[in-house]
C-alpha atoms as a PDB file:
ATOM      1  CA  UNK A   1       2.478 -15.822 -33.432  1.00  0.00           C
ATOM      2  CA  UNK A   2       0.964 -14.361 -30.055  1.00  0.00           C
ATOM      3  CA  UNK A   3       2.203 -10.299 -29.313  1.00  0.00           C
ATOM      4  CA  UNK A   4       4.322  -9.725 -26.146  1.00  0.00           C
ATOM      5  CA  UNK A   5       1.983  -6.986 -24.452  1.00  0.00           C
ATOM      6  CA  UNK A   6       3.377  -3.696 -24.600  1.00  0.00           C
ATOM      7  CA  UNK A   7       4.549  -2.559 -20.975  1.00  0.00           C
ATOM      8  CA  UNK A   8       3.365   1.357 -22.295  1.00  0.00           C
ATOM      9  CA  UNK A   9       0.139   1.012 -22.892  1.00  0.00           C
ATOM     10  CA  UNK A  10      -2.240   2.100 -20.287  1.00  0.00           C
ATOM     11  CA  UNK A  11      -3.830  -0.841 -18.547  1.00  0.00           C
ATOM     12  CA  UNK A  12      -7.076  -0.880 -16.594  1.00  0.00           C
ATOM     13  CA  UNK A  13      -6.704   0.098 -13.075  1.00  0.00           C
ATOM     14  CA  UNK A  14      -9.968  -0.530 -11.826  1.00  0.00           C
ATOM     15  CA  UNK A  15     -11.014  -3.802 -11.415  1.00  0.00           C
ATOM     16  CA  UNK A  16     -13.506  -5.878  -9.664  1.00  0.00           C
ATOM     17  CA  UNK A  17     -12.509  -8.032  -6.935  1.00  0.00           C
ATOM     18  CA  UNK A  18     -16.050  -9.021  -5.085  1.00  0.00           C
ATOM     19  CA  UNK A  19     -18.997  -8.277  -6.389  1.00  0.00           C
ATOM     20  CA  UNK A  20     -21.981  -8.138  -4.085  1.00  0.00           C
ATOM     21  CA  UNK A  21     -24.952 -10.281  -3.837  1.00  0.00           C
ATOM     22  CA  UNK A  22     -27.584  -8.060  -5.195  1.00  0.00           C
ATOM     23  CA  UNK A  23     -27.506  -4.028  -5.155  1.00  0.00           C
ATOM     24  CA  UNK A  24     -24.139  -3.471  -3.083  1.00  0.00           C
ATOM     25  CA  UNK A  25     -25.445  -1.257  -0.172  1.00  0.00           C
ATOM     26  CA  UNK A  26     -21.707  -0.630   1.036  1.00  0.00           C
ATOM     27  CA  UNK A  27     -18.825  -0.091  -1.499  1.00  0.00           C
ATOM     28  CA  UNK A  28     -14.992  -0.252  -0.896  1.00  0.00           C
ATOM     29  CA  UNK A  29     -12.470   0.841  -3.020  1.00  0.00           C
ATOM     30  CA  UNK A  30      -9.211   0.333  -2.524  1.00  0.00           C
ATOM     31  CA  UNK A  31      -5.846   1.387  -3.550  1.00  0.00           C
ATOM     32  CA  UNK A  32      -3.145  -1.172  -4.130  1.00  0.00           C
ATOM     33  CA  UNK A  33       0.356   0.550  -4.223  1.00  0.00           C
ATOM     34  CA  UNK A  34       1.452  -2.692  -6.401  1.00  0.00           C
ATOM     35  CA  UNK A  35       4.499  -3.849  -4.037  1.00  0.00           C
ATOM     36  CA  UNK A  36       3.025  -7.066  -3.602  1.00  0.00           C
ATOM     37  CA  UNK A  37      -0.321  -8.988  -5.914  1.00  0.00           C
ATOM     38  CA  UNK A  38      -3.324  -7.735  -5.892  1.00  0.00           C
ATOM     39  CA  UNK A  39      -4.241 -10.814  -5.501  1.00  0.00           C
ATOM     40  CA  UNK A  40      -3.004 -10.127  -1.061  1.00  0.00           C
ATOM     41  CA  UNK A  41      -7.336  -8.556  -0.985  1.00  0.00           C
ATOM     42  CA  UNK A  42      -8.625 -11.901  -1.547  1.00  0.00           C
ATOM     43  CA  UNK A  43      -8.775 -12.964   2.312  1.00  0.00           C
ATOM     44  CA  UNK A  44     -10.651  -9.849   3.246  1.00  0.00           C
ATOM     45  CA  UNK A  45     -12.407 -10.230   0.021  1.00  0.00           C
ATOM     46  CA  UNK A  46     -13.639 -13.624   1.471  1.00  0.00           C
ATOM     47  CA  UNK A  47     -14.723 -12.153   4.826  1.00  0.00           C
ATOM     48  CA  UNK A  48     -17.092  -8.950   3.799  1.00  0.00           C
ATOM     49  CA  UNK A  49     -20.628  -9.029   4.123  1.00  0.00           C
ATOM     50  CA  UNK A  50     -22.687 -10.136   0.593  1.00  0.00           C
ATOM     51  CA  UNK A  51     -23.819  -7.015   0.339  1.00  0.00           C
ATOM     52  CA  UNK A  52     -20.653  -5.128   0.372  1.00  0.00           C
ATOM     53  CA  UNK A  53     -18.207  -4.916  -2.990  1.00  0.00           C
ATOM     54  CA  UNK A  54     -15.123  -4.498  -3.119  1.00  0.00           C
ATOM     55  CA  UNK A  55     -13.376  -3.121  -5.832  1.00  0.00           C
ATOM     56  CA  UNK A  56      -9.199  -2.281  -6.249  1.00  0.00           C
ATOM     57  CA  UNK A  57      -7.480   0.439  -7.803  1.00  0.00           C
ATOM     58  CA  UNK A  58      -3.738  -1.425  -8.916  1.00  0.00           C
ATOM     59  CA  UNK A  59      -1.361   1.500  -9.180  1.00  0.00           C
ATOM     60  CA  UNK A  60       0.776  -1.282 -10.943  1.00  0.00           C
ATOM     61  CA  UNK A  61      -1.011  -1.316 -13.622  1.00  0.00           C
ATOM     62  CA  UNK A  62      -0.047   2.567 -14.562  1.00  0.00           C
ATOM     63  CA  UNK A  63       3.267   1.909 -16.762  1.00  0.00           C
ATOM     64  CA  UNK A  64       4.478   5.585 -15.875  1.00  0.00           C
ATOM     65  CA  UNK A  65       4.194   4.234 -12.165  1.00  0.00           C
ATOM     66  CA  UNK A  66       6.106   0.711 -12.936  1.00  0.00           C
ATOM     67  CA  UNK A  67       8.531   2.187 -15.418  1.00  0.00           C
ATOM     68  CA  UNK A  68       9.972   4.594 -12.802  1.00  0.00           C
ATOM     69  CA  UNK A  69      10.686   1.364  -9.988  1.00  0.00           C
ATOM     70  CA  UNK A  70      12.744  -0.210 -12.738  1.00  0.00           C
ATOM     71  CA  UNK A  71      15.064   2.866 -13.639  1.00  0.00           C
ATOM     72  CA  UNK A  72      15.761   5.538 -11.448  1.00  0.00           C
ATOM     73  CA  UNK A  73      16.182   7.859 -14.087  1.00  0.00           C
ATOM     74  CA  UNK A  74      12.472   7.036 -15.492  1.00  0.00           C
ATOM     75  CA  UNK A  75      10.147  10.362 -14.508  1.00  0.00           C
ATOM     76  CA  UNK A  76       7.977  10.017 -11.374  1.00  0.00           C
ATOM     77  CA  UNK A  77       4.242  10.299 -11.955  1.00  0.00           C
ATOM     78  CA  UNK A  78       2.929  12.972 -10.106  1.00  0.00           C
ATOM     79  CA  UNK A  79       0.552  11.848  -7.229  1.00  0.00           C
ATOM     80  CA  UNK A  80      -1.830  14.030  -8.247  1.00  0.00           C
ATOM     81  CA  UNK A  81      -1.882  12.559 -11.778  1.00  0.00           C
ATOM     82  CA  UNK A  82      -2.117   9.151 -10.080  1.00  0.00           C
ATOM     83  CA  UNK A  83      -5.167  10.182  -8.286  1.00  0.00           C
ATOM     84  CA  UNK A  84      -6.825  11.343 -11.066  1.00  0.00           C
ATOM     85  CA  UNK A  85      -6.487   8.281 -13.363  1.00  0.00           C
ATOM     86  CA  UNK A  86      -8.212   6.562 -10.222  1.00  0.00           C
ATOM     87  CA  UNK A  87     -11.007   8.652  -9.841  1.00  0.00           C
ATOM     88  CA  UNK A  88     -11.293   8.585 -13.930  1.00  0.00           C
ATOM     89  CA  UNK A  89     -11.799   4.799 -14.037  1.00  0.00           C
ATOM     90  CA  UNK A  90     -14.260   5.544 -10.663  1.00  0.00           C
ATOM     91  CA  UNK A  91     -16.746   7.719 -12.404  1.00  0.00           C
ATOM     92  CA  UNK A  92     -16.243   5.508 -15.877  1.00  0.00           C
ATOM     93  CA  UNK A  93     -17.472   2.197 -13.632  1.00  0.00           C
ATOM     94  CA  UNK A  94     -20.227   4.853 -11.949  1.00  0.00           C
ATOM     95  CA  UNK A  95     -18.547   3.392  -8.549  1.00  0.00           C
ATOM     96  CA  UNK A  96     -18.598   6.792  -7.656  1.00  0.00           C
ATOM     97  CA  UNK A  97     -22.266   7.402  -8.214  1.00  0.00           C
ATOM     98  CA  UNK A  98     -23.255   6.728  -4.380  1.00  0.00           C
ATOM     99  CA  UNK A  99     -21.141   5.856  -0.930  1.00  0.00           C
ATOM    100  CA  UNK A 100     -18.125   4.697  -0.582  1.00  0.00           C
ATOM    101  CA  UNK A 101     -15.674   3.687   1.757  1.00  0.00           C
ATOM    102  CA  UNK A 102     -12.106   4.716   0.186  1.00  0.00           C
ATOM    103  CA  UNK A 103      -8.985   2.401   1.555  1.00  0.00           C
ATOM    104  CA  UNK A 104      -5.329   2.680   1.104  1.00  0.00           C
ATOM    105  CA  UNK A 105      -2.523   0.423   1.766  1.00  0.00           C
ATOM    106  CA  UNK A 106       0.956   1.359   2.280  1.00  0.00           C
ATOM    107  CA  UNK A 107       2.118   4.124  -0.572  1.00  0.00           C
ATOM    108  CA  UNK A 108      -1.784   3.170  -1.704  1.00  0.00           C
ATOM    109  CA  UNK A 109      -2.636   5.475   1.206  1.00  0.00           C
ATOM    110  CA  UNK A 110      -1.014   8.321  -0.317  1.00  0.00           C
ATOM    111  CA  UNK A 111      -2.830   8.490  -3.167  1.00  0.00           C
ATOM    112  CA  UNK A 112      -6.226   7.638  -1.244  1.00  0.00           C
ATOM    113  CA  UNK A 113      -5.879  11.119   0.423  1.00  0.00           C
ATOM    114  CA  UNK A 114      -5.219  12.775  -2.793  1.00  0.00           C
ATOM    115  CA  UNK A 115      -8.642  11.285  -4.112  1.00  0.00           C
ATOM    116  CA  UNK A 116     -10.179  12.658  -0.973  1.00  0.00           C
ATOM    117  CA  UNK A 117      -8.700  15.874  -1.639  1.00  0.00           C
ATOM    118  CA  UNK A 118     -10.041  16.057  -4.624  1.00  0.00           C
ATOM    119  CA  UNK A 119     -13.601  15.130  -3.776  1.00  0.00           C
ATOM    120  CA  UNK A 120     -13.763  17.268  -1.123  1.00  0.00           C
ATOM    121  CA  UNK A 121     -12.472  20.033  -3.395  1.00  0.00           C
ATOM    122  CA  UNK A 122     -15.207  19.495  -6.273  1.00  0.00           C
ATOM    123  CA  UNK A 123     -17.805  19.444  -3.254  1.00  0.00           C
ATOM    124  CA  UNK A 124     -18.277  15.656  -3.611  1.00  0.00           C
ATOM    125  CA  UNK A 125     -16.475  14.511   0.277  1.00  0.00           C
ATOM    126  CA  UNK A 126     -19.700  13.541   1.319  1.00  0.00           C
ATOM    127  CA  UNK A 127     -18.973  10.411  -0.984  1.00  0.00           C
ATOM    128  CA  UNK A 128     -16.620   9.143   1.276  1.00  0.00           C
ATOM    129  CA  UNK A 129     -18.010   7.046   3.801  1.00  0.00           C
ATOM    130  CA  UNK A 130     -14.355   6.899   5.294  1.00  0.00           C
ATOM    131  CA  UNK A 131     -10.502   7.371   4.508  1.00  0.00           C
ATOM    132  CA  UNK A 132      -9.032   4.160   5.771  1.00  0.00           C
ATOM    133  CA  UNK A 133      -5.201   4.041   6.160  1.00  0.00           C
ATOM    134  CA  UNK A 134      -3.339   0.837   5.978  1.00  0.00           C
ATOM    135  CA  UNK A 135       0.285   1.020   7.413  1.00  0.00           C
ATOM    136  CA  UNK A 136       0.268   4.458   5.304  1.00  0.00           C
ATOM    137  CA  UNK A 137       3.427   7.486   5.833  1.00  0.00           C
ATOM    138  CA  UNK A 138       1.778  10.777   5.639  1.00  0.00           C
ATOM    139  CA  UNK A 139       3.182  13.013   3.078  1.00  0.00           C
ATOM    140  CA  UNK A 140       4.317  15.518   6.036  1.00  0.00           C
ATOM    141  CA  UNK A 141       8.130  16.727   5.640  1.00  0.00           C
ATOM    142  CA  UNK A 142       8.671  15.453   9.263  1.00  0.00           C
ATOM    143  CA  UNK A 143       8.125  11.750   7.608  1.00  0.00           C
ATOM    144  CA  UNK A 144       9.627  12.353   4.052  1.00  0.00           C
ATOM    145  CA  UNK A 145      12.921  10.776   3.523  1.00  0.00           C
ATOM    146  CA  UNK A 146      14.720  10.756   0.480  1.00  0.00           C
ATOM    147  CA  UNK A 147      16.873   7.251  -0.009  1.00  0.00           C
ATOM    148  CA  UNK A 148      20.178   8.560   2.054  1.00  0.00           C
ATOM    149  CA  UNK A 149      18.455   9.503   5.109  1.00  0.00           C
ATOM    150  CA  UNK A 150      16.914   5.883   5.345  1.00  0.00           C
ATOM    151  CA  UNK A 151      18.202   4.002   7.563  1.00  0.00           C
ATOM    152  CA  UNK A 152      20.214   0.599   6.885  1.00  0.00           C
ATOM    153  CA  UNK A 153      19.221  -1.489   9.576  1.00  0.00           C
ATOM    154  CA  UNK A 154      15.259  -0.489   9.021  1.00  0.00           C
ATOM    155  CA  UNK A 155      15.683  -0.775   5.710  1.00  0.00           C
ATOM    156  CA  UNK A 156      16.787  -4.305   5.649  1.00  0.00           C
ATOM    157  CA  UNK A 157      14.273  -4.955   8.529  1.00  0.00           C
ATOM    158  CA  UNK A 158      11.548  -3.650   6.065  1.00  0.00           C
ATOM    159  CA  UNK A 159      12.769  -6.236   2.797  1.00  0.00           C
ATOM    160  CA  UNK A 160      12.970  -9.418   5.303  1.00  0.00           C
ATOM    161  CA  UNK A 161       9.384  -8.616   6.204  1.00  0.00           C
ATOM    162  CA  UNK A 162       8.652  -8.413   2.461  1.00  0.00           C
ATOM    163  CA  UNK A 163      10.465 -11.675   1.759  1.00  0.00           C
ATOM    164  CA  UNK A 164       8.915 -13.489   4.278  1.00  0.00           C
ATOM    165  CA  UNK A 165       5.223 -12.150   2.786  1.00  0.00           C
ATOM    166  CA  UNK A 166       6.253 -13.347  -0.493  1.00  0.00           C
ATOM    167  CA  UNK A 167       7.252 -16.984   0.622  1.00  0.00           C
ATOM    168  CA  UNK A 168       4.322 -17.189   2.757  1.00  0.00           C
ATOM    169  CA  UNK A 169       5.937 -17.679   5.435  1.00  0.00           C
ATOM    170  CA  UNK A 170       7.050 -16.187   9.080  1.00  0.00           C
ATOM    171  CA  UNK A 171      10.606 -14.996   9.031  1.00  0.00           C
ATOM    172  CA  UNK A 172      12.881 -13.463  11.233  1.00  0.00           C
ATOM    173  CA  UNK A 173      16.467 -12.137  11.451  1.00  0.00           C
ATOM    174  CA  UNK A 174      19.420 -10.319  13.363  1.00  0.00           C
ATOM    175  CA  UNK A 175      21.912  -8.595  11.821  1.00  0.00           C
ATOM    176  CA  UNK A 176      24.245  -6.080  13.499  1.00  0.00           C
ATOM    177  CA  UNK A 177      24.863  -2.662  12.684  1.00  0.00           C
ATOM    178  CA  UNK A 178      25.161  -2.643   8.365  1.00  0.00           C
ATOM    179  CA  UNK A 179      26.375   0.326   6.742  1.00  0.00           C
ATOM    180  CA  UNK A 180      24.156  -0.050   3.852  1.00  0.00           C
ATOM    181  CA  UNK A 181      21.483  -2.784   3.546  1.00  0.00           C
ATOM    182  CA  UNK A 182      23.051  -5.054   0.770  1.00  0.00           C
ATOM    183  CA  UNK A 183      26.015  -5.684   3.805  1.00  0.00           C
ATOM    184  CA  UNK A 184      23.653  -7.439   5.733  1.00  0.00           C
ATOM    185  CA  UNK A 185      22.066  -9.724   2.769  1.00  0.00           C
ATOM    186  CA  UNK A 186      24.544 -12.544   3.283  1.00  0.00           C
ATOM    187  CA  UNK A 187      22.930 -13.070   6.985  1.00  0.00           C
ATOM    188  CA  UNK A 188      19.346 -12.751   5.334  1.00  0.00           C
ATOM    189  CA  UNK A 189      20.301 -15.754   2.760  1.00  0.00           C
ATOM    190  CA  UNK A 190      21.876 -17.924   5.403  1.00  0.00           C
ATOM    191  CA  UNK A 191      18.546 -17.146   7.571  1.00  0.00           C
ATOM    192  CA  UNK A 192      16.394 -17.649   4.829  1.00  0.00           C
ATOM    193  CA  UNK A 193      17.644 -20.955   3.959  1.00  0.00           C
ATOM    194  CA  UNK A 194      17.761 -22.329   7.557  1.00  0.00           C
ATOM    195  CA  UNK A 195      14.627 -21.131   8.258  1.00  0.00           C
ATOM    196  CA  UNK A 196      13.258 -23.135   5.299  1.00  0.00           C
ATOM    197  CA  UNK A 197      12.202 -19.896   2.858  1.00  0.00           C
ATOM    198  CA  UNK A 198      14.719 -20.936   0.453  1.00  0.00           C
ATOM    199  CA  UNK A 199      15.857 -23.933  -0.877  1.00  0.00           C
ATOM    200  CA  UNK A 200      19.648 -24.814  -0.336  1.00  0.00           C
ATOM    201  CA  UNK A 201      21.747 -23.421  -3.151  1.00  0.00           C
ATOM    202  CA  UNK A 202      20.029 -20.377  -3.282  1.00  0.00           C
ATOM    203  CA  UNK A 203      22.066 -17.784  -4.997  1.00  0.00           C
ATOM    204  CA  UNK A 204      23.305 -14.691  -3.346  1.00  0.00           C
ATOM    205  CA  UNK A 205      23.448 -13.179  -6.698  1.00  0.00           C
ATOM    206  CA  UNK A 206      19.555 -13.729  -6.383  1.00  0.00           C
ATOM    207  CA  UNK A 207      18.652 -12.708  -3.197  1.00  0.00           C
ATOM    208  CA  UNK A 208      20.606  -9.085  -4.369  1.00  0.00           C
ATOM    209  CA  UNK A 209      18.175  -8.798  -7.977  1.00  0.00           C
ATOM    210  CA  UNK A 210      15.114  -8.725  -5.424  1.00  0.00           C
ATOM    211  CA  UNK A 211      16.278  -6.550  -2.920  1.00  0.00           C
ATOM    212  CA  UNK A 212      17.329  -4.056  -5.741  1.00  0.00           C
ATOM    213  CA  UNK A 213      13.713  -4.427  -7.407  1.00  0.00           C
ATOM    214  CA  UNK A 214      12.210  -3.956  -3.569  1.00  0.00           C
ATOM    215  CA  UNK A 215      14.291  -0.749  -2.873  1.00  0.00           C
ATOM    216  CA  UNK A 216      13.558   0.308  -6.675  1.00  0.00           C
ATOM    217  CA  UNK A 217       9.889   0.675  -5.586  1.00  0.00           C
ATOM    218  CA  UNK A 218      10.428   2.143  -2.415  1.00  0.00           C
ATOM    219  CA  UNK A 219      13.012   4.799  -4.196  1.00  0.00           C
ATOM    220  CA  UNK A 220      10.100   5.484  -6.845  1.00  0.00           C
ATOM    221  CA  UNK A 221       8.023   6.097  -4.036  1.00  0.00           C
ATOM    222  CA  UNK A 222      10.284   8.668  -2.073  1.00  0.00           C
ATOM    223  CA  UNK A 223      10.328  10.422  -5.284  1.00  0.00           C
ATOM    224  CA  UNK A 224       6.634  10.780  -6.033  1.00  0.00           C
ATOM    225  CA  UNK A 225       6.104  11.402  -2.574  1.00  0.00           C
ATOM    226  CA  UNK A 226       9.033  14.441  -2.482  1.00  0.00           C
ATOM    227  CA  UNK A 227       7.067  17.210  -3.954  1.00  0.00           C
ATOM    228  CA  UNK A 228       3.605  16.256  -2.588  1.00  0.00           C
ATOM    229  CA  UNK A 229       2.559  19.034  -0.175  1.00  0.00           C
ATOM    230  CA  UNK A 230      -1.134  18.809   0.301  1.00  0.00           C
ATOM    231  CA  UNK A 231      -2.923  20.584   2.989  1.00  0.00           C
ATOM    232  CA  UNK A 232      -5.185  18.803   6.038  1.00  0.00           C
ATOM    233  CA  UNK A 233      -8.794  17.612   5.641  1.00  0.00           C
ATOM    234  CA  UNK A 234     -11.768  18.514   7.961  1.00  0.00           C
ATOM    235  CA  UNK A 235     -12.767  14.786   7.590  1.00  0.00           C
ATOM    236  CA  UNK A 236     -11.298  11.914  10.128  1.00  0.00           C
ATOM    237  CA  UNK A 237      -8.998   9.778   8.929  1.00  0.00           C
ATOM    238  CA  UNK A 238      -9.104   6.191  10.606  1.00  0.00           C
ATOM    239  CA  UNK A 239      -5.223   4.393  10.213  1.00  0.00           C
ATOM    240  CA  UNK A 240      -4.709   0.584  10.734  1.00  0.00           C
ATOM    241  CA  UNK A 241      -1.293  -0.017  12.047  1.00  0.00           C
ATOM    242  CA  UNK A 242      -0.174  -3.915  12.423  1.00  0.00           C
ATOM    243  CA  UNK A 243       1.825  -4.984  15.412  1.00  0.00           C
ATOM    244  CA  UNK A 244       5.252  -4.848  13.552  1.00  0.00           C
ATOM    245  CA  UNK A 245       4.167  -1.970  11.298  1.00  0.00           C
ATOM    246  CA  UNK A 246       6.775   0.395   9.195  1.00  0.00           C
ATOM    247  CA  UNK A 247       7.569   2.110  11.552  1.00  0.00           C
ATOM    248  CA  UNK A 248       6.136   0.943  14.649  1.00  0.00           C
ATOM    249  CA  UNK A 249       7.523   3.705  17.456  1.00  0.00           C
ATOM    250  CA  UNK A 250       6.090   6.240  15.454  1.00  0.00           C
ATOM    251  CA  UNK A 251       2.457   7.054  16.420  1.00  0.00           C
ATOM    252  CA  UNK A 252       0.052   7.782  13.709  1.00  0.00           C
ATOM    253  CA  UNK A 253       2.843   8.174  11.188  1.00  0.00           C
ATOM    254  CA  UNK A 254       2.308  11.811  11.219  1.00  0.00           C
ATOM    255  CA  UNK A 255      -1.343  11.607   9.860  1.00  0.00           C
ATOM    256  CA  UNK A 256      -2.374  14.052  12.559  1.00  0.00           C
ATOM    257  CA  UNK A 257      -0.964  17.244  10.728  1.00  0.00           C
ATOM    258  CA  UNK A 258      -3.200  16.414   7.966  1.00  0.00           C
ATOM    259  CA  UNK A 259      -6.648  16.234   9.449  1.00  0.00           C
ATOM    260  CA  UNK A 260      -8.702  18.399  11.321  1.00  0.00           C
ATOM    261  CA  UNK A 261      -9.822  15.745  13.575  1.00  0.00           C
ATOM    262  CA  UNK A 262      -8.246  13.317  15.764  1.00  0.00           C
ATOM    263  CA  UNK A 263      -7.006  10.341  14.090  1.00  0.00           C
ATOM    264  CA  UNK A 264      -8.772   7.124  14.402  1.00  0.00           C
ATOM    265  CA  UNK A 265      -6.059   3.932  15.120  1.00  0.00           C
ATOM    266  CA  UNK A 266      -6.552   0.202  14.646  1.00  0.00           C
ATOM    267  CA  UNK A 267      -4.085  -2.282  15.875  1.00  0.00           C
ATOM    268  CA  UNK A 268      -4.017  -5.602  14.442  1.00  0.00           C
ATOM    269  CA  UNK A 269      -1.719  -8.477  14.253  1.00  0.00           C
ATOM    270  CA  UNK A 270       0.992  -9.297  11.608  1.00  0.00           C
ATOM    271  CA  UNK A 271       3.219  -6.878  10.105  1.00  0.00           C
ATOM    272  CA  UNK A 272       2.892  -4.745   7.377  1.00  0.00           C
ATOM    273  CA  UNK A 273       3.206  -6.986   4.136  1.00  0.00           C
ATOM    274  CA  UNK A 274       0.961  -9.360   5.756  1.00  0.00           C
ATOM    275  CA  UNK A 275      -1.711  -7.418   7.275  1.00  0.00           C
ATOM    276  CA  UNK A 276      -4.282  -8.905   4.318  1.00  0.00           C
ATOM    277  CA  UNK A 277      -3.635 -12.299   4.993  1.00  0.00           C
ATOM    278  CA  UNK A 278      -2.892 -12.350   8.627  1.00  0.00           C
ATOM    279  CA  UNK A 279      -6.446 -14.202   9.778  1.00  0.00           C
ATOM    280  CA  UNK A 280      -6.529 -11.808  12.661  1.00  0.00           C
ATOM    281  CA  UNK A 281      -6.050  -8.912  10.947  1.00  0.00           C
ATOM    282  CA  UNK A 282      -8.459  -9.530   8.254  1.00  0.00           C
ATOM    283  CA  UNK A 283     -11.088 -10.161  10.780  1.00  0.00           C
ATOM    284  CA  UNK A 284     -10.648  -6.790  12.379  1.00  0.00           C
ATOM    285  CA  UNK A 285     -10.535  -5.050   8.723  1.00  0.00           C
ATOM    286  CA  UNK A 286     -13.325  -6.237   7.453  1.00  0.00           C
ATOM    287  CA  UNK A 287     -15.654  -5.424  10.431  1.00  0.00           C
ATOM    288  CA  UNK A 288     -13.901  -2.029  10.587  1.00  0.00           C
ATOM    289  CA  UNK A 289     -14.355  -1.839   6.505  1.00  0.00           C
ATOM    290  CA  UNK A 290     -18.322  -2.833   6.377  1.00  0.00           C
ATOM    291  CA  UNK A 291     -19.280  -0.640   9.152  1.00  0.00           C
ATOM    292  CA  UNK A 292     -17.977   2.130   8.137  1.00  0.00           C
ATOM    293  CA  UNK A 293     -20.553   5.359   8.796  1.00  0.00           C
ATOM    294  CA  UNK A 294     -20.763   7.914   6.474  1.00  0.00           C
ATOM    295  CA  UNK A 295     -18.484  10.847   7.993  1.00  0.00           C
END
């Protein structure tokens, strides 16, 4: 009889997603913040020049990371310890033994800087071709929110976007002002189902489970995030923002207090959970990802 794996033990983080044709004269690395599949990098995967690779750091696959989305008692893992484990698996692959171009997504951002950091530190930033930011928050108190400062209505805005990534397909709803997000979920099933996401008969009961999963991560999140207080980089930082991104009225998502340089921004269509797969946006990415200069 086959094992159930154990959800403790340590997983690989570090895995291979393209593989270039030959030596790989420009490498990505990217870190996935786990929200979503990993399997969201395969469209820009597709598009990147055969001589670039492309390789993903899943934050998902850290059990100290998934553990604390499930139960909000669980212990955060520190960002810097989440860091670490990626640059670990980095210099165990030798990915880290020329260029690179170093990529975050969403929370995946986050910990992108704190590798950064911590090249630049150890006298190894010149590694870094370029810090790419993908619909990233910076970890600046002005944009640190713990769960009962966030807002109900952007909250809820922020889960129909994620539902709508996860059915593959566009989705849109109104709902008026909500005291807390769950008030408003009756609207998002009814929307859901007559906008042809769900089948008829879908349970409210269900609908609920996944939003309380979706806010567990972004709760874990807030928490790791809380006590991060890294200092700025003398390095640009470029940040991709999609059209309906996180927070869309809100600059460069306060990136600008943490570099030394002007930011560098990149519009591109779709919103935030489908930035990878929107064929517009994974055009721009990938051109902006493989021509990346060393900075």
């Amino acid at each position: 009889m086959s094992r159930r794996p154990d959800p403790t033990t340590p997983r690989p983080v570090l895995r291979t997603l393209r593989d270039a044709d030959g030596a790989a004269a420009h490498r990505i690395c990217a870190v996935h913040p786990g929200a979503l599949a990993a399997g969201e990098w395969g469209p820009l995967a597709g598009r990147l020049p055969a001589d670039t690779a492309l390789y993903l750091l899943d934050l998902g696959s850290v059990p100290e990371f998934l553990a604390a989305a499930l139960d909000p008692r669980a212990p955060v893992i520190p960002i810097g310890d989440l860091a670490a484990r990626c640059l670990d698996e980095l210099a165990g692959a030798r990915i880290d033994s020329g260029p690179f171009t170093l990529v975050g997504w969403s929370f995946g951002g986050v910990v992108a800087y704190e590798i950064a950091a911590r090249l630049d530190a150890a006298g190894r930033g010149a590694l870094l071709r370029d810090l790419v930011l993908l619909d990233s928050i910076a970890p600046v108190p002005a944009f640190k929110r713990t769960d009962e400062l966030l807002d109900a209505a952007m909250l809820l805005d922020w889960f129909t976007m994620y539902l709508g990534a996860k059915r593959r397909r566009p989705f849109t709803v109104s709902v008026p002002p909500l005291a807390a997000p769950e008030d408003g979920l009756p609207q998002v099933l009814a929307a859901a189902i007559a906008q042809g996401l769900l089948p008829e008969g879908t349970e409210l009961a269900g609908l609920r489970k996944l939003y309380a999963a979706y806010q567990g991560g972004l709760s874990r999140n807030n928490r790791c995030t809380a006590p991060y207080e890294p200092g700025p980089l003398d390095r640009p930082l470029t940040l991709v923002k999609p059209e309906r991104s996180l927070l869309p009225d809100e600059g460069d998502l306060g990136w600008s207090g943490l570099s030394s340089h002007p930011v560098r921004e990149t519009g591109v269509p779709g919103d935030h959970y489908t930035m990878l797969r929107d064929p517009g946006a994974v055009s721009v990415l990938a051109g902006l990802l493989a021509g990346s200069a060393v900075v």
